[in-house]
C-alpha atoms as a PDB file:
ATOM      1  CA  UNK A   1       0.000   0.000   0.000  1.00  0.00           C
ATOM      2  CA  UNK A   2       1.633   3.241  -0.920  1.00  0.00           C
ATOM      3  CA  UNK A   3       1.568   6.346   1.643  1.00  0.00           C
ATOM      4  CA  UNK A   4       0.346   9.500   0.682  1.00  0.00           C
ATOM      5  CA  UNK A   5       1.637  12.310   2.258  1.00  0.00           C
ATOM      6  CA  UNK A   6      -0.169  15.304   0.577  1.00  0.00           C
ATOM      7  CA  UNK A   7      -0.646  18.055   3.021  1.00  0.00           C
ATOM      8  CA  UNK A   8      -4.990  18.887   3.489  1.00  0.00           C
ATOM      9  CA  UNK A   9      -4.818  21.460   6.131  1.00  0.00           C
ATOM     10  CA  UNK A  10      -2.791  22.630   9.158  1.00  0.00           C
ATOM     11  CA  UNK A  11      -3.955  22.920  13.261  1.00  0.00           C
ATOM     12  CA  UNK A  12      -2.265  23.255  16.106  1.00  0.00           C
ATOM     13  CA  UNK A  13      -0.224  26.305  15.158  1.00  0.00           C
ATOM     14  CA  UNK A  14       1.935  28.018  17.974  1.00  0.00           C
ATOM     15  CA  UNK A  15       4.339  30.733  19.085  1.00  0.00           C
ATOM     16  CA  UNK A  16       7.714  31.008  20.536  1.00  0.00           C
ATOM     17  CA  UNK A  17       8.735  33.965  21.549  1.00  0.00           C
ATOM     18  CA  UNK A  18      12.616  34.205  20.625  1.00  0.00           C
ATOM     19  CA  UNK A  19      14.244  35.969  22.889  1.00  0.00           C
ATOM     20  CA  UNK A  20      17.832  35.820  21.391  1.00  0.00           C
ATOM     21  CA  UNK A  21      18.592  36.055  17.029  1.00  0.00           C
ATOM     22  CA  UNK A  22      22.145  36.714  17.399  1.00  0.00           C
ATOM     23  CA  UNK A  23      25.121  35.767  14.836  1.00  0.00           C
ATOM     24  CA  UNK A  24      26.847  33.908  18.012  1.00  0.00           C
ATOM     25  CA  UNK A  25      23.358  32.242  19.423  1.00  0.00           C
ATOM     26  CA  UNK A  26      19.666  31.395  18.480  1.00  0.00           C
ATOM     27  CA  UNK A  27      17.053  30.869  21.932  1.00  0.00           C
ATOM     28  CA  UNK A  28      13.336  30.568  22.305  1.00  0.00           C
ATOM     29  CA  UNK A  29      11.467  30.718  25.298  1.00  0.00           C
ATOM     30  CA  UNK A  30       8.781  27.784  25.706  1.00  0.00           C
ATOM     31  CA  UNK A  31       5.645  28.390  23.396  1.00  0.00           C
ATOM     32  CA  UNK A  32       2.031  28.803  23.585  1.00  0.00           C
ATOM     33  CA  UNK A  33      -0.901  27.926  21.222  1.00  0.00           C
ATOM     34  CA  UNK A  34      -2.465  29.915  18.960  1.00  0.00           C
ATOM     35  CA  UNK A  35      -6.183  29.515  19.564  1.00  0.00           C
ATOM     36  CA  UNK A  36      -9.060  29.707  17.204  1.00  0.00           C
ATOM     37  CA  UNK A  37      -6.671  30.038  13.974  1.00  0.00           C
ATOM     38  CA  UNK A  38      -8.778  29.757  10.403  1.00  0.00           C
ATOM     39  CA  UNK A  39      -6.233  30.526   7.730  1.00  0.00           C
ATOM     40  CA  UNK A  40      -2.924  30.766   6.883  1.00  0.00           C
ATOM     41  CA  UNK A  41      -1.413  32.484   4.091  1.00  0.00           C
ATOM     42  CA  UNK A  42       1.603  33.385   2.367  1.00  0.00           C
ATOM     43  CA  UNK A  43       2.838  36.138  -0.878  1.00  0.00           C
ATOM     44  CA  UNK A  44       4.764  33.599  -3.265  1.00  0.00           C
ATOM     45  CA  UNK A  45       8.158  34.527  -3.782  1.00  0.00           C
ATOM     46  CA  UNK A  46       8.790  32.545  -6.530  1.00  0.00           C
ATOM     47  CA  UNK A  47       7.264  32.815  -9.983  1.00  0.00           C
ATOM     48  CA  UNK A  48       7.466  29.088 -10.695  1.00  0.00           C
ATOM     49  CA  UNK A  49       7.762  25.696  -8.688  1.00  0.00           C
ATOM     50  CA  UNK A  50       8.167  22.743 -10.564  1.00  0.00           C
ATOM     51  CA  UNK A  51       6.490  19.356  -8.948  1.00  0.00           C
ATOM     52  CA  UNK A  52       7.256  16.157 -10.116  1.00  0.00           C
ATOM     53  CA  UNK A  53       6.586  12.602  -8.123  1.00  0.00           C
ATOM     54  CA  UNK A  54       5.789   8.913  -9.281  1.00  0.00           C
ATOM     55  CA  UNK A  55       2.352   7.531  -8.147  1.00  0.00           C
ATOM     56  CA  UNK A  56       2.938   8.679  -4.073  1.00  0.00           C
ATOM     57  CA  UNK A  57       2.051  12.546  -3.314  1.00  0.00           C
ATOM     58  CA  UNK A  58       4.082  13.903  -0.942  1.00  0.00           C
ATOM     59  CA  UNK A  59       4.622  16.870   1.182  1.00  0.00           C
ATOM     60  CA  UNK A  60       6.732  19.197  -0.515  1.00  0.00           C
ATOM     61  CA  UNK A  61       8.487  21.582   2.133  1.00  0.00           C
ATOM     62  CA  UNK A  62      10.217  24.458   0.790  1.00  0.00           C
ATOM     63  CA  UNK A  63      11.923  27.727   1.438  1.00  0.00           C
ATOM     64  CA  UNK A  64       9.652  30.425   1.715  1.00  0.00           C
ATOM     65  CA  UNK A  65      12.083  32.951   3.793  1.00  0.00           C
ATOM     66  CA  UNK A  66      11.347  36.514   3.109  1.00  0.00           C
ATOM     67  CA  UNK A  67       7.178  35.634   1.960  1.00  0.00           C
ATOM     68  CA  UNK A  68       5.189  37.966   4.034  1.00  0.00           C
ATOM     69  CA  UNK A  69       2.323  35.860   5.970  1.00  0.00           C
ATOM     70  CA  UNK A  70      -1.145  36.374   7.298  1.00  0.00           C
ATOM     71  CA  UNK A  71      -2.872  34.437   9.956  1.00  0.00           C
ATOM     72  CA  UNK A  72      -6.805  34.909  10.024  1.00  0.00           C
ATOM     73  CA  UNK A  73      -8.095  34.134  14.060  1.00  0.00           C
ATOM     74  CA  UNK A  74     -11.449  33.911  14.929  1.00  0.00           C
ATOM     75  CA  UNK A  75     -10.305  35.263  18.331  1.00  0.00           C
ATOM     76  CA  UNK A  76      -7.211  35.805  20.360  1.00  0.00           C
ATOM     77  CA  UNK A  77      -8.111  35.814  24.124  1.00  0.00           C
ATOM     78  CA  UNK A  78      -6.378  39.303  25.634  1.00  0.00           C
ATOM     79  CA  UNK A  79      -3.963  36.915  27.837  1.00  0.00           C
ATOM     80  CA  UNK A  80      -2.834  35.485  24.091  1.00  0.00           C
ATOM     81  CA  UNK A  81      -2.211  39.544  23.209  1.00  0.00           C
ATOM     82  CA  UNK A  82      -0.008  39.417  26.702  1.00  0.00           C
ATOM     83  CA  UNK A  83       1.764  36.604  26.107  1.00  0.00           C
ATOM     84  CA  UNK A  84       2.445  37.597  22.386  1.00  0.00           C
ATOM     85  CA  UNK A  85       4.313  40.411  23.882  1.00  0.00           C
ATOM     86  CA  UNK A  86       1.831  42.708  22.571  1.00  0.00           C
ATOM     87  CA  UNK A  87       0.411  44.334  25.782  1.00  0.00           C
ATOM     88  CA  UNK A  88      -0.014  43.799  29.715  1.00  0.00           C
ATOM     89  CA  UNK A  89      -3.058  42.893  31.110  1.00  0.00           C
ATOM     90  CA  UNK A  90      -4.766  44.056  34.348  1.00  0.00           C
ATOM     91  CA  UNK A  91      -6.027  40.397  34.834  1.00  0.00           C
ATOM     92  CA  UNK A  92      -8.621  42.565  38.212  1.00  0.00           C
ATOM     93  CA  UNK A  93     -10.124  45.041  35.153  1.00  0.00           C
ATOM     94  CA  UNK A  94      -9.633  42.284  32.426  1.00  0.00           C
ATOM     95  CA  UNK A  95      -7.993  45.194  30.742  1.00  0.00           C
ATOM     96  CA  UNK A  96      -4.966  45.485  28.312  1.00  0.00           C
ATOM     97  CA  UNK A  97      -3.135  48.195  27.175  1.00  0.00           C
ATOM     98  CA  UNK A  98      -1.740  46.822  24.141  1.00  0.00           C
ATOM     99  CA  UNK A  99       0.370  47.861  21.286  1.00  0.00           C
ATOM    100  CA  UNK A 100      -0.100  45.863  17.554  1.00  0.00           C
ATOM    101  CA  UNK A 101       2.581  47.553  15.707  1.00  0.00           C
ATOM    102  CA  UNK A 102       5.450  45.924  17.748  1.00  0.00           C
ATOM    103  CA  UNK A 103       8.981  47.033  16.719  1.00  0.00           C
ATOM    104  CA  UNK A 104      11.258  43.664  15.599  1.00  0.00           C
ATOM    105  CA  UNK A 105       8.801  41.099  17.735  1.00  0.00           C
ATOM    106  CA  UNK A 106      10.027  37.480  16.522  1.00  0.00           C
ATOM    107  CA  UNK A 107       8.601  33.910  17.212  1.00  0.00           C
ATOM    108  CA  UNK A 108       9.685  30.777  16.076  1.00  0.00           C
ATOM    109  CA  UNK A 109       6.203  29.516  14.218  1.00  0.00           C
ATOM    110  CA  UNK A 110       5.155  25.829  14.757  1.00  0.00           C
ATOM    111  CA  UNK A 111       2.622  24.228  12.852  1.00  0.00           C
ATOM    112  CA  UNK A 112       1.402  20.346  12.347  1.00  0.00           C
ATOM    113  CA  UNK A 113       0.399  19.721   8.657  1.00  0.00           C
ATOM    114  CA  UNK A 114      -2.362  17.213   8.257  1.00  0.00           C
ATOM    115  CA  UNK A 115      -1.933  14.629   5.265  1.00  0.00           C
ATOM    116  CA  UNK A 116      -3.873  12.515   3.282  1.00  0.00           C
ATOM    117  CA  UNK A 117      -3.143   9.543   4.816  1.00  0.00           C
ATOM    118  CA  UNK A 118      -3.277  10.170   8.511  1.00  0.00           C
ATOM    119  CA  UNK A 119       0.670  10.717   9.516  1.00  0.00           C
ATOM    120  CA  UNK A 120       1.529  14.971   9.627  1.00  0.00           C
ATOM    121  CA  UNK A 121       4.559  16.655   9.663  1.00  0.00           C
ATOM    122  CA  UNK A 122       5.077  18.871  11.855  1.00  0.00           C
ATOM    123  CA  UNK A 123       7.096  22.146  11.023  1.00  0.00           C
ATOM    124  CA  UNK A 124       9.034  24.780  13.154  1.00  0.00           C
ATOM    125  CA  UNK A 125       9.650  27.805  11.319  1.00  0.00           C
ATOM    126  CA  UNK A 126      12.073  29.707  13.146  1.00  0.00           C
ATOM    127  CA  UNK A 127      11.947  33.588  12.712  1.00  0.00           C
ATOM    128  CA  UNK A 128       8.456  34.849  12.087  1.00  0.00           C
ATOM    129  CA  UNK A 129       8.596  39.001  12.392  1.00  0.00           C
ATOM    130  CA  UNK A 130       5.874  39.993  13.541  1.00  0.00           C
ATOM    131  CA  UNK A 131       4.733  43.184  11.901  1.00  0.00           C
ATOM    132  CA  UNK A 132       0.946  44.087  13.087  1.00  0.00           C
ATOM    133  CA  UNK A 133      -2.356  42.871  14.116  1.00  0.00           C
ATOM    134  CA  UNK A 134      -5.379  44.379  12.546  1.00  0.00           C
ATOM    135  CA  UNK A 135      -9.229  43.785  13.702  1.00  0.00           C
ATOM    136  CA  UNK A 136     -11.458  42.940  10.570  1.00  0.00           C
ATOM    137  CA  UNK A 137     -15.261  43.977  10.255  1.00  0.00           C
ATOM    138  CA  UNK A 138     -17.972  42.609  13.142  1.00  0.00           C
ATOM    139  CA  UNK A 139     -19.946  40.289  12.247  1.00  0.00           C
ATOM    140  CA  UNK A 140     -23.558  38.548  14.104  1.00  0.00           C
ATOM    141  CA  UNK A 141     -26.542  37.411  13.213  1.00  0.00           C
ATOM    142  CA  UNK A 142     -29.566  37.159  15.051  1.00  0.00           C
ATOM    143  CA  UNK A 143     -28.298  36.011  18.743  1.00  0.00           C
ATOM    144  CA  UNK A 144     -25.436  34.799  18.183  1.00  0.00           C
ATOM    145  CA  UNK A 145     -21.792  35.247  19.261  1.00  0.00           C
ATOM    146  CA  UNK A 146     -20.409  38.624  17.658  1.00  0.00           C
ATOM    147  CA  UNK A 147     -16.951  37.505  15.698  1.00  0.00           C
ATOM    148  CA  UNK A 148     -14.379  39.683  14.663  1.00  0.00           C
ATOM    149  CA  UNK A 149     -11.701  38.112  12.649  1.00  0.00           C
ATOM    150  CA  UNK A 150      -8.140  39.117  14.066  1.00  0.00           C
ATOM    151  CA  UNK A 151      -5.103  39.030  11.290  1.00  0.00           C
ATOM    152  CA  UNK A 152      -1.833  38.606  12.342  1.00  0.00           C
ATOM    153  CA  UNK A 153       0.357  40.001  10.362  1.00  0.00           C
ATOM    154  CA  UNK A 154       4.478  39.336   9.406  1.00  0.00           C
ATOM    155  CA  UNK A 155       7.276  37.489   7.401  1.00  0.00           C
ATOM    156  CA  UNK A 156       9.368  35.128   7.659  1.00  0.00           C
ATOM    157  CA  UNK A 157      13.228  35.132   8.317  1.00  0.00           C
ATOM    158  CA  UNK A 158      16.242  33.460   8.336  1.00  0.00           C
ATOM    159  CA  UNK A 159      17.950  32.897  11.548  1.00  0.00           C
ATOM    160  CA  UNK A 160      21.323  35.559  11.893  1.00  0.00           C
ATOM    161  CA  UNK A 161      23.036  32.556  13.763  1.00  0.00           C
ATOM    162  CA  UNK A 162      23.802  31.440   9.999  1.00  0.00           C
ATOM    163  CA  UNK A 163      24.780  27.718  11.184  1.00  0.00           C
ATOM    164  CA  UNK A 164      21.133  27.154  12.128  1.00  0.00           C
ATOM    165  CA  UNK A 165      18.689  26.924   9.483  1.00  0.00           C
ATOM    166  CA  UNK A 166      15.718  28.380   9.080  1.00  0.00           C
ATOM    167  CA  UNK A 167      13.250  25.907   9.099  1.00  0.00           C
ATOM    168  CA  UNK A 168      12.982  21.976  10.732  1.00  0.00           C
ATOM    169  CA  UNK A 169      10.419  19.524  10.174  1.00  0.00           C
ATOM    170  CA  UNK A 170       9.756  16.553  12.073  1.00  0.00           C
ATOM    171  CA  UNK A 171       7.007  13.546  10.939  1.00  0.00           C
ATOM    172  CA  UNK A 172       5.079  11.347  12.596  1.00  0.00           C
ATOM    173  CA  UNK A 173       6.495   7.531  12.398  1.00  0.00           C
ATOM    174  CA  UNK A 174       4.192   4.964  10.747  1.00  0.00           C
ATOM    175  CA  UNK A 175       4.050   3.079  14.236  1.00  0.00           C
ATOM    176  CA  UNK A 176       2.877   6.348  15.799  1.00  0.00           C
ATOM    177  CA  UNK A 177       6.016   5.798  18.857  1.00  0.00           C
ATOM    178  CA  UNK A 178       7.632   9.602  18.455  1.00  0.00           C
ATOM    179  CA  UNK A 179       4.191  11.395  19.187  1.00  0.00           C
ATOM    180  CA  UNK A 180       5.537  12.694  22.524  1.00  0.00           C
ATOM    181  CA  UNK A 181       8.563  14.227  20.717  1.00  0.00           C
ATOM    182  CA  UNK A 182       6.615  15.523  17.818  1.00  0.00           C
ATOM    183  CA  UNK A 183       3.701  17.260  20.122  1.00  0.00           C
ATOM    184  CA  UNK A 184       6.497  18.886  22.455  1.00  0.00           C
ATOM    185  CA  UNK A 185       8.116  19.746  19.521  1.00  0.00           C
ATOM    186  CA  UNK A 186       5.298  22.657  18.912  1.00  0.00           C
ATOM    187  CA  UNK A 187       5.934  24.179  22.078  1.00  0.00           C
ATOM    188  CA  UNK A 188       9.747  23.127  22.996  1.00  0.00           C
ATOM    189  CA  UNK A 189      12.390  26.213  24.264  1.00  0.00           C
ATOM    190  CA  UNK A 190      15.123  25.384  21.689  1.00  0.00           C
ATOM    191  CA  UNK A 191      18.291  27.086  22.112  1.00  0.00           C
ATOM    192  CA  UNK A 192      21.308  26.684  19.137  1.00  0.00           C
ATOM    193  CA  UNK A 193      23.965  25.805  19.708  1.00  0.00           C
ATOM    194  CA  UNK A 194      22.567  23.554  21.871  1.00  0.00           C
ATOM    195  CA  UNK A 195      24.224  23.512  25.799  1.00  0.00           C
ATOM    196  CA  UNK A 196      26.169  20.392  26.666  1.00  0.00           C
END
């Protein structure tokens, strides 16, 4: 039975803040999910790919450094906004004074890729610049919830460490026995080069 490893959708996307893109070292601190996420989308850099593969599909990862991207949220919770760096919040008034056009705010991005036939990769893209948030148009109807899409705006970079590169992907084994390491993988502190 062949595998087929054509990638259907993503989920399970998260953040980690890096807190050090230096030419010596590369850190992130541990990282959070990104709730409610609908979409994501990239600007194609390149003005032609060429696929070619025998009777299996597979996933094709590639560089995309330098694409700008756009996540569309349904919602992101005001302790998501603090924890993206993005604001504090007064957790007695439920308040937060925020700021979306952060100056140089970088995450590694980690997403798992659903496939056709059941096993996903799972990728960790490591500089994501964030470069604004915007609020798109309310929406309800009749009594229900009021949603306002959130976009997340940014682009993705290459490392400055330039040993490290910029992107890893890790896939889930046929037998299913590295799904601990690829689910901590989404949310793993990763520091390069890595401490004795």
């Amino acid at each position: 039975m062949s595998v087929k490893r054509a990638i259907i959708g993503f989920k399970g996307l998260a953040l980690a803040p890096v807190t050090t893109n230096t030419a010596e070292s590369y850190v992130t601190s541990v990282g959070f999910a990104l709730l409610h996420v609908g979409k994501m989308s990239h600007t194609v850099k390149e003005s032609k790919q060429d696929l070619y593969y025998d009777d299996d599909l597979y996933a094709q990862p590639r560089n995309v450094s330098g694409e700008d991207v756009e996540i569309t949220v349904a919602e992101v919770p005001l302790d998501q906004l603090e924890d993206m760096g993005l604001g504090v919040l007064d957790t007695t008034t439920n308040t937060l004074e925020a700021d979306f056009s952060p100056a140089a705010k970088e995450y590694a991005m980690r997403w798992i890729a659903d496939t056709v036939d059941g096993k996903p990769s799972y990728f960790n893209y490591r500089v994501f610049e964030l470069t604004g948030i915007s609020y798109g148009n309310f929406a309800s109807r009749a009594d229900n919830a009021t949603v306002c899409e959130v976009t997340i705006k940014g682009v993705f970079k290459k490392p400055l460490l330039a040993s490290l590169k910029p992107w890893a992907v890790m896939q889930l084994k046929d037998d299913g026995s590295n799904q601990a390491a690829c689910t901590a993988f989404l949310t793993a502190a990763e520091t390069k080069p890595a401490t004795p």
